[in-house]
PDB file of N, CA and C in Angstrom:
ATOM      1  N   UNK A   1       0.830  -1.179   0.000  1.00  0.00           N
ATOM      2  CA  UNK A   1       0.000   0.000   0.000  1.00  0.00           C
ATOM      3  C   UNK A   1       0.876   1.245   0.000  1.00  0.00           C
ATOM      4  N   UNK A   2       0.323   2.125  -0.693  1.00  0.00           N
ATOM      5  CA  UNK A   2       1.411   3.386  -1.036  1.00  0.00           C
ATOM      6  C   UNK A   2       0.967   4.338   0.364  1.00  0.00           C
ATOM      7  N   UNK A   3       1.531   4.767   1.218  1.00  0.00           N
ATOM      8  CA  UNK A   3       1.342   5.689   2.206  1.00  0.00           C
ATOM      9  C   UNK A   3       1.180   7.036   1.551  1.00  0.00           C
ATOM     10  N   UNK A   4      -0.636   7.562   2.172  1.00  0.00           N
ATOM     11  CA  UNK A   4      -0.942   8.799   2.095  1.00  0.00           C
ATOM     12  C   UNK A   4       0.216  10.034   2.577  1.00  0.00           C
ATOM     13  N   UNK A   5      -0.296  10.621   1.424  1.00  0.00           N
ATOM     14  CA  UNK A   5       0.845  12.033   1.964  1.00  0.00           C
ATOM     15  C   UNK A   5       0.146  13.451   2.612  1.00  0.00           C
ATOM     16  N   UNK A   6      -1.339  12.990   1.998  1.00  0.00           N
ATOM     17  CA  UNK A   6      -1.910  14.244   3.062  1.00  0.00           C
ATOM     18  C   UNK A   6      -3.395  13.884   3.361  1.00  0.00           C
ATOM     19  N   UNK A   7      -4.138  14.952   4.336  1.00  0.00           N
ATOM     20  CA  UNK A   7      -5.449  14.294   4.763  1.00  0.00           C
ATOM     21  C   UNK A   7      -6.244  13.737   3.654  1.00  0.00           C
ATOM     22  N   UNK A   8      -6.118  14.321   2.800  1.00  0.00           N
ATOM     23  CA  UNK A   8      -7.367  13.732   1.400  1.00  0.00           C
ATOM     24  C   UNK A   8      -6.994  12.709   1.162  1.00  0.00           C
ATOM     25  N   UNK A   9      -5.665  12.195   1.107  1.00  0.00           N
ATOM     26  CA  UNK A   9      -5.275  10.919   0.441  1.00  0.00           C
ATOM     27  C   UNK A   9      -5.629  10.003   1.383  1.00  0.00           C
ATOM     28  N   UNK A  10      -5.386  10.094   2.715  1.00  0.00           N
ATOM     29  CA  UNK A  10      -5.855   9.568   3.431  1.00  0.00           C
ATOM     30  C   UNK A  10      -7.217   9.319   3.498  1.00  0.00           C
ATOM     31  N   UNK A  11      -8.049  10.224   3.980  1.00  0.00           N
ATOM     32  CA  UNK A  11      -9.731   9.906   3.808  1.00  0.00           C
ATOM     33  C   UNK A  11      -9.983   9.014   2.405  1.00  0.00           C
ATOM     34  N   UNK A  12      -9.759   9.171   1.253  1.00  0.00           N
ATOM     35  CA  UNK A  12     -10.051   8.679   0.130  1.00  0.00           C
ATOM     36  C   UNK A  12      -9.604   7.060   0.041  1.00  0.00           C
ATOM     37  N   UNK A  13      -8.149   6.698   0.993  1.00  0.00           N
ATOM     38  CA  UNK A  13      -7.725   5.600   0.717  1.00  0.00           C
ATOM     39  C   UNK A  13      -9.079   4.593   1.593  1.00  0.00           C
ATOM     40  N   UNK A  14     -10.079   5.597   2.779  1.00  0.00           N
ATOM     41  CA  UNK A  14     -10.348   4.889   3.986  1.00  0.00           C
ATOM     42  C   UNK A  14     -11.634   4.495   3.343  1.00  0.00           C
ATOM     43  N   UNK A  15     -12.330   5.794   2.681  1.00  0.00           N
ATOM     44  CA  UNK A  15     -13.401   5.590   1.632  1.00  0.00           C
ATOM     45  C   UNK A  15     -13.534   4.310   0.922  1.00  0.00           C
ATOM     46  N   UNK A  16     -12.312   4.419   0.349  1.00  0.00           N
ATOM     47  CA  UNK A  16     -11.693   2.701  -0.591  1.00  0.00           C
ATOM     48  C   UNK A  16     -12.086   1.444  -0.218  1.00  0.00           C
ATOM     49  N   UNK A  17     -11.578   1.914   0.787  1.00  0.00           N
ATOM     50  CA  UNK A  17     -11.037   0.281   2.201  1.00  0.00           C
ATOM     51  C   UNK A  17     -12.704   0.099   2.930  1.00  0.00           C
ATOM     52  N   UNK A  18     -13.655   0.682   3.128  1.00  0.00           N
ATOM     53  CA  UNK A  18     -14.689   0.322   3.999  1.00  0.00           C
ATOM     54  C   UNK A  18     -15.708  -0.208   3.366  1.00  0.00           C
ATOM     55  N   UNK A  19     -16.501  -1.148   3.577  1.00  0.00           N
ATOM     56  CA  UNK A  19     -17.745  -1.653   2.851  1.00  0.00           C
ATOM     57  C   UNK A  19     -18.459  -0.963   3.749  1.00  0.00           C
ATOM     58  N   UNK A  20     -20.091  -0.714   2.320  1.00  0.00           N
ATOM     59  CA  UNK A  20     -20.854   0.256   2.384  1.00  0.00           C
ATOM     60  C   UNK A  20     -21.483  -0.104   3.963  1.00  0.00           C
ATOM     61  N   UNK A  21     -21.692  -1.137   4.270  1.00  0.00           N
ATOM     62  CA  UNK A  21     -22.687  -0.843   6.062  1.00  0.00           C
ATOM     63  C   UNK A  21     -21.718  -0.324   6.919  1.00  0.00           C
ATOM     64  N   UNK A  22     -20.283  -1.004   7.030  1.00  0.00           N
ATOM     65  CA  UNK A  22     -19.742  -0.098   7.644  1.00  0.00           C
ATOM     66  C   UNK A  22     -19.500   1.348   8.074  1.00  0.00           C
ATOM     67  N   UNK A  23     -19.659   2.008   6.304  1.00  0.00           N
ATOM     68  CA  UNK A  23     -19.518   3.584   6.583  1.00  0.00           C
ATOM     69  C   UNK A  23     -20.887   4.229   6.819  1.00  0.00           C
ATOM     70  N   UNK A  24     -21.935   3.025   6.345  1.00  0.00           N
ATOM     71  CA  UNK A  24     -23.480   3.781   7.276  1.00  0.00           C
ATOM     72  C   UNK A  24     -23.550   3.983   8.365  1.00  0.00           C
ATOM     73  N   UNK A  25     -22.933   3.109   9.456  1.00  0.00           N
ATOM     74  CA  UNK A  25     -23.283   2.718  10.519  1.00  0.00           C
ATOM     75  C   UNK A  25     -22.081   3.881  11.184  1.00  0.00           C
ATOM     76  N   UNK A  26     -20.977   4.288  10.485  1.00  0.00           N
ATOM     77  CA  UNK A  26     -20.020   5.326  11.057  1.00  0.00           C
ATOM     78  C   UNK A  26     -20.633   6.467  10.748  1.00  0.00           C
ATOM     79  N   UNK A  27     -21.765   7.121   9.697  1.00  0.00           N
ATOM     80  CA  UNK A  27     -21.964   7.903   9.189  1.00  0.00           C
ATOM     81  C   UNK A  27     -23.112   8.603   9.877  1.00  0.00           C
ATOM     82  N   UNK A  28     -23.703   7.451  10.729  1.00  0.00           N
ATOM     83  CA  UNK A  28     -25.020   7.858  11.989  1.00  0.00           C
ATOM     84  C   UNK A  28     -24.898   7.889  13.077  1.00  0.00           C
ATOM     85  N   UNK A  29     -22.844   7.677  13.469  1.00  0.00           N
ATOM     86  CA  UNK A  29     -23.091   7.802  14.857  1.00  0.00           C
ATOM     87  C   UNK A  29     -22.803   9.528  15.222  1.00  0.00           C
ATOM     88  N   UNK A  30     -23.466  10.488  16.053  1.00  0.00           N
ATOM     89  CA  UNK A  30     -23.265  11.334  16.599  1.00  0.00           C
ATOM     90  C   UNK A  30     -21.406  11.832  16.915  1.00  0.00           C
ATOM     91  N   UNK A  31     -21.542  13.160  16.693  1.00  0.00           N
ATOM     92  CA  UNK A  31     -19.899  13.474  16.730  1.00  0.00           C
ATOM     93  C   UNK A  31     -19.360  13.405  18.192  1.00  0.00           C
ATOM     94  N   UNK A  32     -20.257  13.561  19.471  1.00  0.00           N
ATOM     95  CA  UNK A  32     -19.951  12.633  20.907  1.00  0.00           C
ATOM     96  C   UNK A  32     -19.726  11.306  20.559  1.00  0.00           C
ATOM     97  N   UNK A  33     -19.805  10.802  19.646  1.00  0.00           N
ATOM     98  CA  UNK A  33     -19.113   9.374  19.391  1.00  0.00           C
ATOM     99  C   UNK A  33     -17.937   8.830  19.018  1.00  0.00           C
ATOM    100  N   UNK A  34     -17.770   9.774  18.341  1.00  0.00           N
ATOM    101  CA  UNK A  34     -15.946   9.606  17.599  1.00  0.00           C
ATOM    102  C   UNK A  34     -15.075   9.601  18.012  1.00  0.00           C
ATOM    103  N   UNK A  35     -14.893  10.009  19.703  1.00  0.00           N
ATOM    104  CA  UNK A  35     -13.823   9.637  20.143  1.00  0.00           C
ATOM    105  C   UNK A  35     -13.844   8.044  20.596  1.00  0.00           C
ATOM    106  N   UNK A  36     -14.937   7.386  20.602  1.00  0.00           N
ATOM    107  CA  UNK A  36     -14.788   6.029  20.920  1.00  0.00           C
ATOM    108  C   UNK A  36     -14.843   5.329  19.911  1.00  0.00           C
ATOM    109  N   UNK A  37     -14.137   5.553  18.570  1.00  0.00           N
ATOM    110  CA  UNK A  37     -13.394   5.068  17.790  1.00  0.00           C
ATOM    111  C   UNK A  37     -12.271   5.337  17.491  1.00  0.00           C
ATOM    112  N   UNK A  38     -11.480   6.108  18.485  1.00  0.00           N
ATOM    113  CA  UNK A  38     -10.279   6.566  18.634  1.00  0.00           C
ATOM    114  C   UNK A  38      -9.006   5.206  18.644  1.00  0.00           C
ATOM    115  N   UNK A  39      -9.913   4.074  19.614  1.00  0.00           N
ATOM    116  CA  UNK A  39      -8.876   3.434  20.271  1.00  0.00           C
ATOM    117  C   UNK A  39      -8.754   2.046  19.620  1.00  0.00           C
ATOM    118  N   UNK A  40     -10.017   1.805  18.498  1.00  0.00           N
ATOM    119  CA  UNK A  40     -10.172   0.980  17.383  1.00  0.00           C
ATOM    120  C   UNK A  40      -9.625   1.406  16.141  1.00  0.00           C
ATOM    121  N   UNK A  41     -10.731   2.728  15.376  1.00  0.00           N
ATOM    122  CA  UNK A  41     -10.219   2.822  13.906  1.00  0.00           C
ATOM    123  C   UNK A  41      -8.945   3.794  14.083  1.00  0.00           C
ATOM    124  N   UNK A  42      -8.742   4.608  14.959  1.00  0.00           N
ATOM    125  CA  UNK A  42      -7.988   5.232  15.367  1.00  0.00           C
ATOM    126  C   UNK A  42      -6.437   4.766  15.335  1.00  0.00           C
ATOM    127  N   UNK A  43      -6.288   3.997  15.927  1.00  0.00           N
ATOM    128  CA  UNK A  43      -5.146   2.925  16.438  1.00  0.00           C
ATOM    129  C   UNK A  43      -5.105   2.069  14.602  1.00  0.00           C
ATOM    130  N   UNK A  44      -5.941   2.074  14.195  1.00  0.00           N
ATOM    131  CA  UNK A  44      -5.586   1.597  12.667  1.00  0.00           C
ATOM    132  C   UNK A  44      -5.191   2.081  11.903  1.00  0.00           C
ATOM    133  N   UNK A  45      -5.514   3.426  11.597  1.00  0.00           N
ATOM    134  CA  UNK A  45      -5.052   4.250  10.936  1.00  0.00           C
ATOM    135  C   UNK A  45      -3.947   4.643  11.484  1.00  0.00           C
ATOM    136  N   UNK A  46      -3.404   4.807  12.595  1.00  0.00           N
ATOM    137  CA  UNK A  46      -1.735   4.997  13.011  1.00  0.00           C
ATOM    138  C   UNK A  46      -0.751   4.257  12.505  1.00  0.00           C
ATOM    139  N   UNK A  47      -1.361   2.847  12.733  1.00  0.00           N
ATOM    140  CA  UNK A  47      -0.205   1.804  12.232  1.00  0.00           C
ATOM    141  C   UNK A  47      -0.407   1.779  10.477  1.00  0.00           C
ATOM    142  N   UNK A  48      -1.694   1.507  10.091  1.00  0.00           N
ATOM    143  CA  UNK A  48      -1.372   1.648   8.371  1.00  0.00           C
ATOM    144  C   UNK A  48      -0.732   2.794   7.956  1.00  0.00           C
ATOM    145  N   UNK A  49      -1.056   3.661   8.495  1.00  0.00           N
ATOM    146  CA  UNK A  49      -0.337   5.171   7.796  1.00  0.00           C
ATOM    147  C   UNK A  49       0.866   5.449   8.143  1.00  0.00           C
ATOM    148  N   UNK A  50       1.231   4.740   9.021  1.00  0.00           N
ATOM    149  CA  UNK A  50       3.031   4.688   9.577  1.00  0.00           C
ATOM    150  C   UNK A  50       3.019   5.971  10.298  1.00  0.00           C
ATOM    151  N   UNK A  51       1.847   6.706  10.961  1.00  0.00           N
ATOM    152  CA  UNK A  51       2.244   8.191  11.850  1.00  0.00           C
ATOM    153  C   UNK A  51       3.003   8.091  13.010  1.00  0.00           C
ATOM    154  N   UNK A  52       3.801   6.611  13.361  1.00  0.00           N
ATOM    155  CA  UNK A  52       4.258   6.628  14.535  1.00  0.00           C
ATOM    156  C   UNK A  52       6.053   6.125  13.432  1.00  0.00           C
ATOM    157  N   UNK A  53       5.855   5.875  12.276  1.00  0.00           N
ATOM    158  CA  UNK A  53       6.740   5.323  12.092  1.00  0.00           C
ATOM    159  C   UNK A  53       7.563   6.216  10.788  1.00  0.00           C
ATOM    160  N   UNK A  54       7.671   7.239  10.626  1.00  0.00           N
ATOM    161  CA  UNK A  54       7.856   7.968  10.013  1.00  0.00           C
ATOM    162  C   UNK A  54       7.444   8.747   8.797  1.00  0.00           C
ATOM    163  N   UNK A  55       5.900   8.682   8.775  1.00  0.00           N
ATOM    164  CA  UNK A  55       5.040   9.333   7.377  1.00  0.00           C
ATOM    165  C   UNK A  55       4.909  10.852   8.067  1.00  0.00           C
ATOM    166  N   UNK A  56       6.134  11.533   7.999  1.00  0.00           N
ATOM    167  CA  UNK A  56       5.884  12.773   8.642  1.00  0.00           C
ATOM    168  C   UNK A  56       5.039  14.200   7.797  1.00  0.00           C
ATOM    169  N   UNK A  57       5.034  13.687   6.016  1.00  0.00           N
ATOM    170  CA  UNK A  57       4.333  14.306   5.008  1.00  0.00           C
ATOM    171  C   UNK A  57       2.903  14.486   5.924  1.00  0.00           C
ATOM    172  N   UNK A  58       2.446  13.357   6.052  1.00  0.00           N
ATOM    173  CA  UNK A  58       1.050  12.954   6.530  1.00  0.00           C
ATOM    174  C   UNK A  58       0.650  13.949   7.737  1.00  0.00           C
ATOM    175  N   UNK A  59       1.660  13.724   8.585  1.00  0.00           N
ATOM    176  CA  UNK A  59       1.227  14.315   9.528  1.00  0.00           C
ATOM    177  C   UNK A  59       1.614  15.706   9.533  1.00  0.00           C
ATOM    178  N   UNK A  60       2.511  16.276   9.136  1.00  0.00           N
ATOM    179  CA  UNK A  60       2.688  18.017   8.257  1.00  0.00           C
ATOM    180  C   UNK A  60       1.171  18.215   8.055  1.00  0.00           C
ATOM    181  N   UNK A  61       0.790  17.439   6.816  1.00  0.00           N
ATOM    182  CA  UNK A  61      -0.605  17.810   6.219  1.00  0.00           C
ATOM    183  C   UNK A  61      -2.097  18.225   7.408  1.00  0.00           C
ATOM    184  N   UNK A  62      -1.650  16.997   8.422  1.00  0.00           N
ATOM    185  CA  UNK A  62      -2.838  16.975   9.017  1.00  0.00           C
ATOM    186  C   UNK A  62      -2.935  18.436  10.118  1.00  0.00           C
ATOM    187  N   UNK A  63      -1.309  18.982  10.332  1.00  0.00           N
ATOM    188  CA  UNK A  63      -0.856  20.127  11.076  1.00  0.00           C
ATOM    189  C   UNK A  63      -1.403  21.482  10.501  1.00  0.00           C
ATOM    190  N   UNK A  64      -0.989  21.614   8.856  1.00  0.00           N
ATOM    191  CA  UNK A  64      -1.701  22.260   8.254  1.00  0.00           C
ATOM    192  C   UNK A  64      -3.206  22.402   7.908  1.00  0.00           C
ATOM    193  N   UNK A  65      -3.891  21.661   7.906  1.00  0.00           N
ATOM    194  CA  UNK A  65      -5.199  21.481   7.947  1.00  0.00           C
ATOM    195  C   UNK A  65      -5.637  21.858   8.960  1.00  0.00           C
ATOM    196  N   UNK A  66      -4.965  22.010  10.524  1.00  0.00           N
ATOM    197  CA  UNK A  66      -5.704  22.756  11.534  1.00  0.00           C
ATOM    198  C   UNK A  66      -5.271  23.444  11.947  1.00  0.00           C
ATOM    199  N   UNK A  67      -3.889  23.784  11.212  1.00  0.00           N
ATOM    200  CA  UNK A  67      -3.220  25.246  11.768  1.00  0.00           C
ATOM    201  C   UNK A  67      -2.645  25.317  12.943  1.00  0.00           C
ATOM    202  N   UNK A  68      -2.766  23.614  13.500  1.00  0.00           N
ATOM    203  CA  UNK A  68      -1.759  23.347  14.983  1.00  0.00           C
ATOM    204  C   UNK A  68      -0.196  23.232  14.509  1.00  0.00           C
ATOM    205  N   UNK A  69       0.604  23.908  15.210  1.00  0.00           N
ATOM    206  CA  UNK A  69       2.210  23.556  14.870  1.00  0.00           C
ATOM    207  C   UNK A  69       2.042  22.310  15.412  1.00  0.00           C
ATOM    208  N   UNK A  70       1.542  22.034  16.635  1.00  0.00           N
ATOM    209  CA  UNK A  70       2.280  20.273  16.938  1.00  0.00           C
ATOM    210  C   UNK A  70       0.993  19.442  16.954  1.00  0.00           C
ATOM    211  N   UNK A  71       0.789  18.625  16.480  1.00  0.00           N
ATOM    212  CA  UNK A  71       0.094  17.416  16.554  1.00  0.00           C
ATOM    213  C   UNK A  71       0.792  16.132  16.618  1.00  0.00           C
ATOM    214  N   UNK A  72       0.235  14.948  17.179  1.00  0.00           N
ATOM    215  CA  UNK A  72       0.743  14.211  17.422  1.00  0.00           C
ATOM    216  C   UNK A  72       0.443  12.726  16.598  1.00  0.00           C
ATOM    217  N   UNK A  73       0.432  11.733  16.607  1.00  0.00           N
ATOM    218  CA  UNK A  73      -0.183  10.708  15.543  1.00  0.00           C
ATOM    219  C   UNK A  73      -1.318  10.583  16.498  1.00  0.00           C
ATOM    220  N   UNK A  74      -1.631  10.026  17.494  1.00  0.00           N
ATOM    221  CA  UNK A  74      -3.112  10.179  17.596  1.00  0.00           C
ATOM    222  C   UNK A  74      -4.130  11.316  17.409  1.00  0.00           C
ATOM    223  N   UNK A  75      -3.787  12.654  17.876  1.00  0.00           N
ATOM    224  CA  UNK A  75      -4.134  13.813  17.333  1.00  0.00           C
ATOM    225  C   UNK A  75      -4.281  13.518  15.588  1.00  0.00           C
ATOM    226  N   UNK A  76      -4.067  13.549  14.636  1.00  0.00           N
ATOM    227  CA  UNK A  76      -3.824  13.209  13.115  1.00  0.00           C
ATOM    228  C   UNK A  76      -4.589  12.062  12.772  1.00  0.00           C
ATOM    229  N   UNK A  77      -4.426  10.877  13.646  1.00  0.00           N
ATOM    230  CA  UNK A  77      -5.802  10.230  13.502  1.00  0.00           C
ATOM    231  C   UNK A  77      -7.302  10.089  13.520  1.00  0.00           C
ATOM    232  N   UNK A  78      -7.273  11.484  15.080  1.00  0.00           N
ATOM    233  CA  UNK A  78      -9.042  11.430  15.133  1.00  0.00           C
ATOM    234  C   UNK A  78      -9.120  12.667  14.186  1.00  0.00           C
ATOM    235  N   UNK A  79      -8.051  13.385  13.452  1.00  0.00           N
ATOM    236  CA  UNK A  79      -8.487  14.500  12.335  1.00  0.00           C
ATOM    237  C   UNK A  79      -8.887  13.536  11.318  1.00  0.00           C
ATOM    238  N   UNK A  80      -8.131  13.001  11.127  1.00  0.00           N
ATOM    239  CA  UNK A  80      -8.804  12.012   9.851  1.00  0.00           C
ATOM    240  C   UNK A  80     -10.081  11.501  10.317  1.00  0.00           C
ATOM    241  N   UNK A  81     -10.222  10.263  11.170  1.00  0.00           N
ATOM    242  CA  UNK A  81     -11.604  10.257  11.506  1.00  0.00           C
ATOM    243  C   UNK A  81     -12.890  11.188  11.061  1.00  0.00           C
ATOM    244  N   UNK A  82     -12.724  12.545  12.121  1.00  0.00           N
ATOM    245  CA  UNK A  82     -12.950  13.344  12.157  1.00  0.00           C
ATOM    246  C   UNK A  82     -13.768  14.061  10.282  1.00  0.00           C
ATOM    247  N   UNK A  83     -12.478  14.280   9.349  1.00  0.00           N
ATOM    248  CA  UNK A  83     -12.810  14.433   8.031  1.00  0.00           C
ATOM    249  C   UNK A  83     -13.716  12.923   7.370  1.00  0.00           C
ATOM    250  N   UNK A  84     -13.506  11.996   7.724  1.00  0.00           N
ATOM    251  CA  UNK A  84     -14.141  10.964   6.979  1.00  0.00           C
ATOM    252  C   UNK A  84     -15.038  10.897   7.426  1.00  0.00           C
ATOM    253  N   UNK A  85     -15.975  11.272   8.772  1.00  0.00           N
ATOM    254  CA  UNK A  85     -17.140  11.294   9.611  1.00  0.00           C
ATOM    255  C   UNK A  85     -17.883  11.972   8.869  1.00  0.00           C
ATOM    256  N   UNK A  86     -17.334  13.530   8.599  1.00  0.00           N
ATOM    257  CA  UNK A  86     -18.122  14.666   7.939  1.00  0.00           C
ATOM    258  C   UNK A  86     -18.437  14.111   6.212  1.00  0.00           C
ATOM    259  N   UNK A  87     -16.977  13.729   5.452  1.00  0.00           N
ATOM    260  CA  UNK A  87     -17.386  13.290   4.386  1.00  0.00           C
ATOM    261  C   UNK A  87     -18.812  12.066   4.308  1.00  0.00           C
ATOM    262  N   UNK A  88     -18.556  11.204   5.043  1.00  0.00           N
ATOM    263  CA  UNK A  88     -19.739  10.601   5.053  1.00  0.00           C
ATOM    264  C   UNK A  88     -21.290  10.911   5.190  1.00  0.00           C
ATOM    265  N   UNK A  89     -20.740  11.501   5.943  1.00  0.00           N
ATOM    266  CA  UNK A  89     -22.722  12.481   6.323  1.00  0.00           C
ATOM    267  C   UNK A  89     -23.129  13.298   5.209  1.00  0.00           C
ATOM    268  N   UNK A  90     -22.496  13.995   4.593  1.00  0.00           N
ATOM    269  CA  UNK A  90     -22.454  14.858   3.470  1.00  0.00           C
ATOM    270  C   UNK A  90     -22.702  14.011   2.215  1.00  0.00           C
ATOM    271  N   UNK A  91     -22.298  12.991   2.167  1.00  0.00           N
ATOM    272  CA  UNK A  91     -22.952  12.026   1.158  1.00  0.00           C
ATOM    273  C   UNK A  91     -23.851  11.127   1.107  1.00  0.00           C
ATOM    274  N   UNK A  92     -24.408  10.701   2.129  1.00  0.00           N
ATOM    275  CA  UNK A  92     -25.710  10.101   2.148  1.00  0.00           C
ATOM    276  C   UNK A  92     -26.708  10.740   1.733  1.00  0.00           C
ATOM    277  N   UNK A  93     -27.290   9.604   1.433  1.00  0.00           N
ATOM    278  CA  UNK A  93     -28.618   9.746   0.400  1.00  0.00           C
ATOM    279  C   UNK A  93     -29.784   9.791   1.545  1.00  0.00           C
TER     280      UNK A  93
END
């Protein structure tokens, strides 16, 4: 798998990767919810995206996107989350 270099590539690869009930069932839970997928999809997206292991593009991107100088790989994960939550809701039918 080619490692995302910034949040879009990321969201788009996650888009890819999920079958459709899955992203329904992420797409209706309330945004008080998303941090309790922090420690599941969260923790997945760290290790696929290598944010602990040197995809520092990735995590630049995710810094820029919120205008924080420091973020951290879990920080960068629930942003992604976070963007793929919203993309989802925004596309349901």
């Amino acid at each position: 798998m080619t490692l995302p270099r910034t949040v879009d590539q990321a969201v788009n690869i996650l888009l890819l990767a999920l079958d459709k009930e899955t992203m329904e069932i992420f797409a209706t839970r309330s945004e008080e919810h998303l941090n309790s997928y922090h420690r599941t999809a969260g923790t997945l997206i760290i290790r696929q995206f290598k944010l602990l292991e040197g995809n520092e593009e990735l995590l630049e991107s995710c810094r820029k996107f919120t205008g924080q100088t420091e973020m951290d790989a879990g920080g960068a994960a629930m942003l992604i989350l976070e963007i793929l939550w919203h993309s989802l809701r925004q596309t349901r039918h």
